[in-house]
PDB file of N, CA and C in Angstrom:
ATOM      1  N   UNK A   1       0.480 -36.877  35.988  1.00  0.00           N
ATOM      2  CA  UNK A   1      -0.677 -36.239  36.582  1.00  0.00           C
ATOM      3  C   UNK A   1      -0.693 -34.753  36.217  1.00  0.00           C
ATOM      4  N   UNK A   2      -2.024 -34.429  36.018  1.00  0.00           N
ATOM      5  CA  UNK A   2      -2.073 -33.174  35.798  1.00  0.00           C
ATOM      6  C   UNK A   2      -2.071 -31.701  36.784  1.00  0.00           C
ATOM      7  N   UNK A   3      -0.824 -30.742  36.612  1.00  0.00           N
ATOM      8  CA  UNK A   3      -0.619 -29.812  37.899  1.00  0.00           C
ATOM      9  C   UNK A   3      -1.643 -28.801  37.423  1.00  0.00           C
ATOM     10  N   UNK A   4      -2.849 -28.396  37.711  1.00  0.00           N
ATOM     11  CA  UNK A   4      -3.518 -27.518  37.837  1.00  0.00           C
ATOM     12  C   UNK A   4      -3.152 -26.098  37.726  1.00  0.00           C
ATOM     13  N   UNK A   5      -2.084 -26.127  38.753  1.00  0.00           N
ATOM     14  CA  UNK A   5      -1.464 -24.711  38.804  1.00  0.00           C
ATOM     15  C   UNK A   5      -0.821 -24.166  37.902  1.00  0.00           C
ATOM     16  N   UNK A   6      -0.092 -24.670  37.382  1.00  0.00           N
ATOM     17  CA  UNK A   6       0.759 -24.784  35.854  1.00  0.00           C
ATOM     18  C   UNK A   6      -0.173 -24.639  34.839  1.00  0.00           C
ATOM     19  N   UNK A   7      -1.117 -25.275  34.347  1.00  0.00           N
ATOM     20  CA  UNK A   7      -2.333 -25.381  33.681  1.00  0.00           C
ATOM     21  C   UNK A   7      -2.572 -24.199  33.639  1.00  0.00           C
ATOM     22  N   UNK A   8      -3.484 -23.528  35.176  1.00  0.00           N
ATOM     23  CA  UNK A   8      -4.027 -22.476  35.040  1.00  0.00           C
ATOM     24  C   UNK A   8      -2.764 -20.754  34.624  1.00  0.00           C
ATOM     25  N   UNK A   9      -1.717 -21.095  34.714  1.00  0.00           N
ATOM     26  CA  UNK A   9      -0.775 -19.997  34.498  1.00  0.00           C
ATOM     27  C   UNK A   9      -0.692 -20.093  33.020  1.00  0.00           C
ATOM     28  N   UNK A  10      -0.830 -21.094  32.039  1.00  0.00           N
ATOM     29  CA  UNK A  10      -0.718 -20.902  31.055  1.00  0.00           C
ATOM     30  C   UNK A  10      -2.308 -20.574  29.713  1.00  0.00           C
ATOM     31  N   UNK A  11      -3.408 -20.180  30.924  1.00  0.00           N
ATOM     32  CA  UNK A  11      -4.366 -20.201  30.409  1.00  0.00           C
ATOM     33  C   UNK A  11      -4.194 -18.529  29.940  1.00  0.00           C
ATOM     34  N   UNK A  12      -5.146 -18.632  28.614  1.00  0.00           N
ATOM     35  CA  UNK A  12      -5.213 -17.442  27.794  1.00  0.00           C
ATOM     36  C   UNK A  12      -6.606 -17.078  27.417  1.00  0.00           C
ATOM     37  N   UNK A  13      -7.173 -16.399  28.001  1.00  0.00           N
ATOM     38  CA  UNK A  13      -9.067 -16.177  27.638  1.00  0.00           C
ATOM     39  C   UNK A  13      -9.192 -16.109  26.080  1.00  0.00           C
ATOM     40  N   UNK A  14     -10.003 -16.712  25.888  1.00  0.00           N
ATOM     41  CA  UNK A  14     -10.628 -16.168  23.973  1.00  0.00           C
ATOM     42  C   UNK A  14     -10.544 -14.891  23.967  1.00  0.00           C
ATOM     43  N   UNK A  15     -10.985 -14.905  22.747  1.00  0.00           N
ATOM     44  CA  UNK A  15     -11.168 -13.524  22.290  1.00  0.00           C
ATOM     45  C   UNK A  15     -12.993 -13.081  22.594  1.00  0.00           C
ATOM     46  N   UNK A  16     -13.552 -12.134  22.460  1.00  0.00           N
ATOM     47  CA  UNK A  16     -14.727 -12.128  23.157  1.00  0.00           C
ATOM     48  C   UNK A  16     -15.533 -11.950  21.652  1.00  0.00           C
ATOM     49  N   UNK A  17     -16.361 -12.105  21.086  1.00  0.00           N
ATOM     50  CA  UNK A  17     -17.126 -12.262  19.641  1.00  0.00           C
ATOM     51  C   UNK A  17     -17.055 -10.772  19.099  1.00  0.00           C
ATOM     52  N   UNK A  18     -17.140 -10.013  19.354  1.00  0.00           N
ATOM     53  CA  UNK A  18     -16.706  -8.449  18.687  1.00  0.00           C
ATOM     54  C   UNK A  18     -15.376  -8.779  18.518  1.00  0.00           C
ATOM     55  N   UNK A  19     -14.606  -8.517  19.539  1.00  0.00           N
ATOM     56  CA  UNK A  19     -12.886  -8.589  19.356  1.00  0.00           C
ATOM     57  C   UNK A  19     -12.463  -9.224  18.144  1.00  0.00           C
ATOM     58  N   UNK A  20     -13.030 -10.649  18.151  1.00  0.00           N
ATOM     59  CA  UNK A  20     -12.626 -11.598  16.684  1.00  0.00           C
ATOM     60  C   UNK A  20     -13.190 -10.915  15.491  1.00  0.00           C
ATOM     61  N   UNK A  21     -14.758 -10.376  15.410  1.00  0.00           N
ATOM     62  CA  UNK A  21     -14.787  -9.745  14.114  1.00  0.00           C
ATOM     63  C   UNK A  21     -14.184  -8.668  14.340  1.00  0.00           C
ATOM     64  N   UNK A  22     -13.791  -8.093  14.904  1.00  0.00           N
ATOM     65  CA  UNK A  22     -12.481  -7.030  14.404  1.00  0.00           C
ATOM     66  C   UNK A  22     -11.348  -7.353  13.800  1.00  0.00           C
ATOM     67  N   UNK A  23     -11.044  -8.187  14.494  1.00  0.00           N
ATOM     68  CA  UNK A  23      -9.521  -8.674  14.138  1.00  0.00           C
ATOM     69  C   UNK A  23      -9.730  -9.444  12.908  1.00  0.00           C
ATOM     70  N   UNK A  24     -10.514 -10.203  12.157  1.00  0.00           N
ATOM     71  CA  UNK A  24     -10.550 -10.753  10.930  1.00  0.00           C
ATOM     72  C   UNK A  24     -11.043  -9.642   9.762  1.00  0.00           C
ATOM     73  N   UNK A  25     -11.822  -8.897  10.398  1.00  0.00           N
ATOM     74  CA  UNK A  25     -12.627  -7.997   8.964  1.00  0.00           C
ATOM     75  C   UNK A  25     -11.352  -6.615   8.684  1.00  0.00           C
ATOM     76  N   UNK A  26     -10.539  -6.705  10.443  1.00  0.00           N
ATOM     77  CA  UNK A  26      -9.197  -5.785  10.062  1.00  0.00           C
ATOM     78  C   UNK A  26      -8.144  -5.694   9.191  1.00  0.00           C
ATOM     79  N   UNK A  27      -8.497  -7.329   8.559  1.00  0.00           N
ATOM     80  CA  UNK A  27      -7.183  -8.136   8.119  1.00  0.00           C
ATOM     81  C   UNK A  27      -7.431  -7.959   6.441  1.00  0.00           C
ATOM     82  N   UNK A  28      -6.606  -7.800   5.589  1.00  0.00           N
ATOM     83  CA  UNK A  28      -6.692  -7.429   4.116  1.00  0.00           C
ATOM     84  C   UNK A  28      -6.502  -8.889   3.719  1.00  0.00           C
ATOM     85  N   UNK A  29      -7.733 -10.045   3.680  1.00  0.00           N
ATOM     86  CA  UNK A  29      -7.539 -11.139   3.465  1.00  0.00           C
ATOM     87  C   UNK A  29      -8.119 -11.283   1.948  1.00  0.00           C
ATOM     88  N   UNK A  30      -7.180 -12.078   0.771  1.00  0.00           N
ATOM     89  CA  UNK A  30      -8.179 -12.087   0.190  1.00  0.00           C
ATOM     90  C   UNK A  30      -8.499 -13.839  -0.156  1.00  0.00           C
ATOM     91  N   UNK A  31      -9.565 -14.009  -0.799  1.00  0.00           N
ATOM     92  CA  UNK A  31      -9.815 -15.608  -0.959  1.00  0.00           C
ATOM     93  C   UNK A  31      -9.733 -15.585  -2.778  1.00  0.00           C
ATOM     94  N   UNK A  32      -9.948 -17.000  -2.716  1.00  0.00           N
ATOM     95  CA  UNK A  32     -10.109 -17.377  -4.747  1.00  0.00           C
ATOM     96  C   UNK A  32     -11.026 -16.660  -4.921  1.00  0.00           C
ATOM     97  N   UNK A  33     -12.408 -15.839  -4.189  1.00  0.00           N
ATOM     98  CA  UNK A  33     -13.267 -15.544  -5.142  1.00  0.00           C
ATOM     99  C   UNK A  33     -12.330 -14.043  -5.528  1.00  0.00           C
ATOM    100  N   UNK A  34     -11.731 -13.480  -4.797  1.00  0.00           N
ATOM    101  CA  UNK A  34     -11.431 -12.444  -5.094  1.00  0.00           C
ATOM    102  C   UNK A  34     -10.107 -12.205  -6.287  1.00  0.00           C
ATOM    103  N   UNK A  35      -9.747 -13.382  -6.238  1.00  0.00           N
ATOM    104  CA  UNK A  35      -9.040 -13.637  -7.094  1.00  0.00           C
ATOM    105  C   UNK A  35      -9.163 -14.278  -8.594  1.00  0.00           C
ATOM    106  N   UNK A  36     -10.217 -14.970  -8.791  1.00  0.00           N
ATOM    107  CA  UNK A  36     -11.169 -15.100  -9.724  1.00  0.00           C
ATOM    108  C   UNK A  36     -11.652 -13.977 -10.487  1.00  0.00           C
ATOM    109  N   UNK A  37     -12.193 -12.405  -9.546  1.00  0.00           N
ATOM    110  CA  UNK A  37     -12.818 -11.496 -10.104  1.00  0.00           C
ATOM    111  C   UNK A  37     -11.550 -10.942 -10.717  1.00  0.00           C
ATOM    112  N   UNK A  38     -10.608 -10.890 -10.067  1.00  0.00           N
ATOM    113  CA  UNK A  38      -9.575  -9.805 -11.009  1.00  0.00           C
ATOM    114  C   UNK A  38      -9.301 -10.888 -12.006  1.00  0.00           C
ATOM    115  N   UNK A  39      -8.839 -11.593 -11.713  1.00  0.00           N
ATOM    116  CA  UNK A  39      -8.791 -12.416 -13.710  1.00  0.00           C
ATOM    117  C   UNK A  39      -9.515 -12.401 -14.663  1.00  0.00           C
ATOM    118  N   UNK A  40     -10.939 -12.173 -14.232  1.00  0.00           N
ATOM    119  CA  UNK A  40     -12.025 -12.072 -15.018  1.00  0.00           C
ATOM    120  C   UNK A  40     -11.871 -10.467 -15.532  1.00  0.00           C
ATOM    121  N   UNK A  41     -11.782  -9.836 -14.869  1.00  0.00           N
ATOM    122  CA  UNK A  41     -11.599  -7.898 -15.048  1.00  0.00           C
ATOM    123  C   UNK A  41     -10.324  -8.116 -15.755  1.00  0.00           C
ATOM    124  N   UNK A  42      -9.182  -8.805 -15.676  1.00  0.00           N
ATOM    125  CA  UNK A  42      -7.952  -8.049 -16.084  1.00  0.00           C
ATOM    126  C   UNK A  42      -8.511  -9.277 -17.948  1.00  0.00           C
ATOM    127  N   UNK A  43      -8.955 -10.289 -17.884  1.00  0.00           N
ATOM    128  CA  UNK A  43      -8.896 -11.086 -18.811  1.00  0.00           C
ATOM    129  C   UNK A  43      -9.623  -9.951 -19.663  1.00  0.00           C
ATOM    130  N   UNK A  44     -11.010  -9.219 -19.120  1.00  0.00           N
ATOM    131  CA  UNK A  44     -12.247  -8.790 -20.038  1.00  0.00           C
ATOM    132  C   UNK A  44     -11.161  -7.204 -20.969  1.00  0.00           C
ATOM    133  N   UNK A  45     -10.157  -6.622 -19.821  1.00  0.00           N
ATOM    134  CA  UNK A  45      -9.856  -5.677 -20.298  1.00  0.00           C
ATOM    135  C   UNK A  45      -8.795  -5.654 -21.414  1.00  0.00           C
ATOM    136  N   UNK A  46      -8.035  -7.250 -21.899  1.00  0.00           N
ATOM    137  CA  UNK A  46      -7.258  -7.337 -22.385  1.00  0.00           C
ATOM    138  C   UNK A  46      -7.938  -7.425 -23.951  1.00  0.00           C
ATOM    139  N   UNK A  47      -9.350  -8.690 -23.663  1.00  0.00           N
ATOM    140  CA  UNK A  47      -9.940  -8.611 -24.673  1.00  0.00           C
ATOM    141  C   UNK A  47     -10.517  -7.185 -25.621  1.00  0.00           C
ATOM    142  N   UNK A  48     -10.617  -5.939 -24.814  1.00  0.00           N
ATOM    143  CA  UNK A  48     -11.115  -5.056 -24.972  1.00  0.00           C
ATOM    144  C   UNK A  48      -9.822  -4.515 -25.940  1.00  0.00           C
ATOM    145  N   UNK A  49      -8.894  -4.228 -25.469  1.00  0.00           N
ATOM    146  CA  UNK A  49      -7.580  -3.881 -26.116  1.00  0.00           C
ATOM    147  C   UNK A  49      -7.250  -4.362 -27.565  1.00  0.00           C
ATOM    148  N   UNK A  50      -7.687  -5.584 -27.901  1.00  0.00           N
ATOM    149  CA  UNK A  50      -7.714  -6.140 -29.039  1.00  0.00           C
ATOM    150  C   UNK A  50      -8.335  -6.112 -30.363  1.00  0.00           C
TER     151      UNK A  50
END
């Protein structure tokens, strides 16, 4: 059975919708596209060298 009281002591509020875009746009994340562009920049500058 479920103790309520226990339950409620381990409850943790969200984050409130500002708070979260802070905390993600704070974060130096990067994805494949960003990783895509530098291969493409470091590929174009090698060709350039040649």
């Amino acid at each position: 059975m479920i103790n309520f009281e226990e339950e409620l002591k381990k409850f943790h509020p969200s984050l409130e919708v500002e708070e979260v875009e802070d905390a993600i746009y704070n974060q130096d994340l990067t994805d494949m596209a960003d990783i895509l562009v530098k291969m493409i920049k470091k590929s174009e500058e090698e060709e350039k060298r040649q």
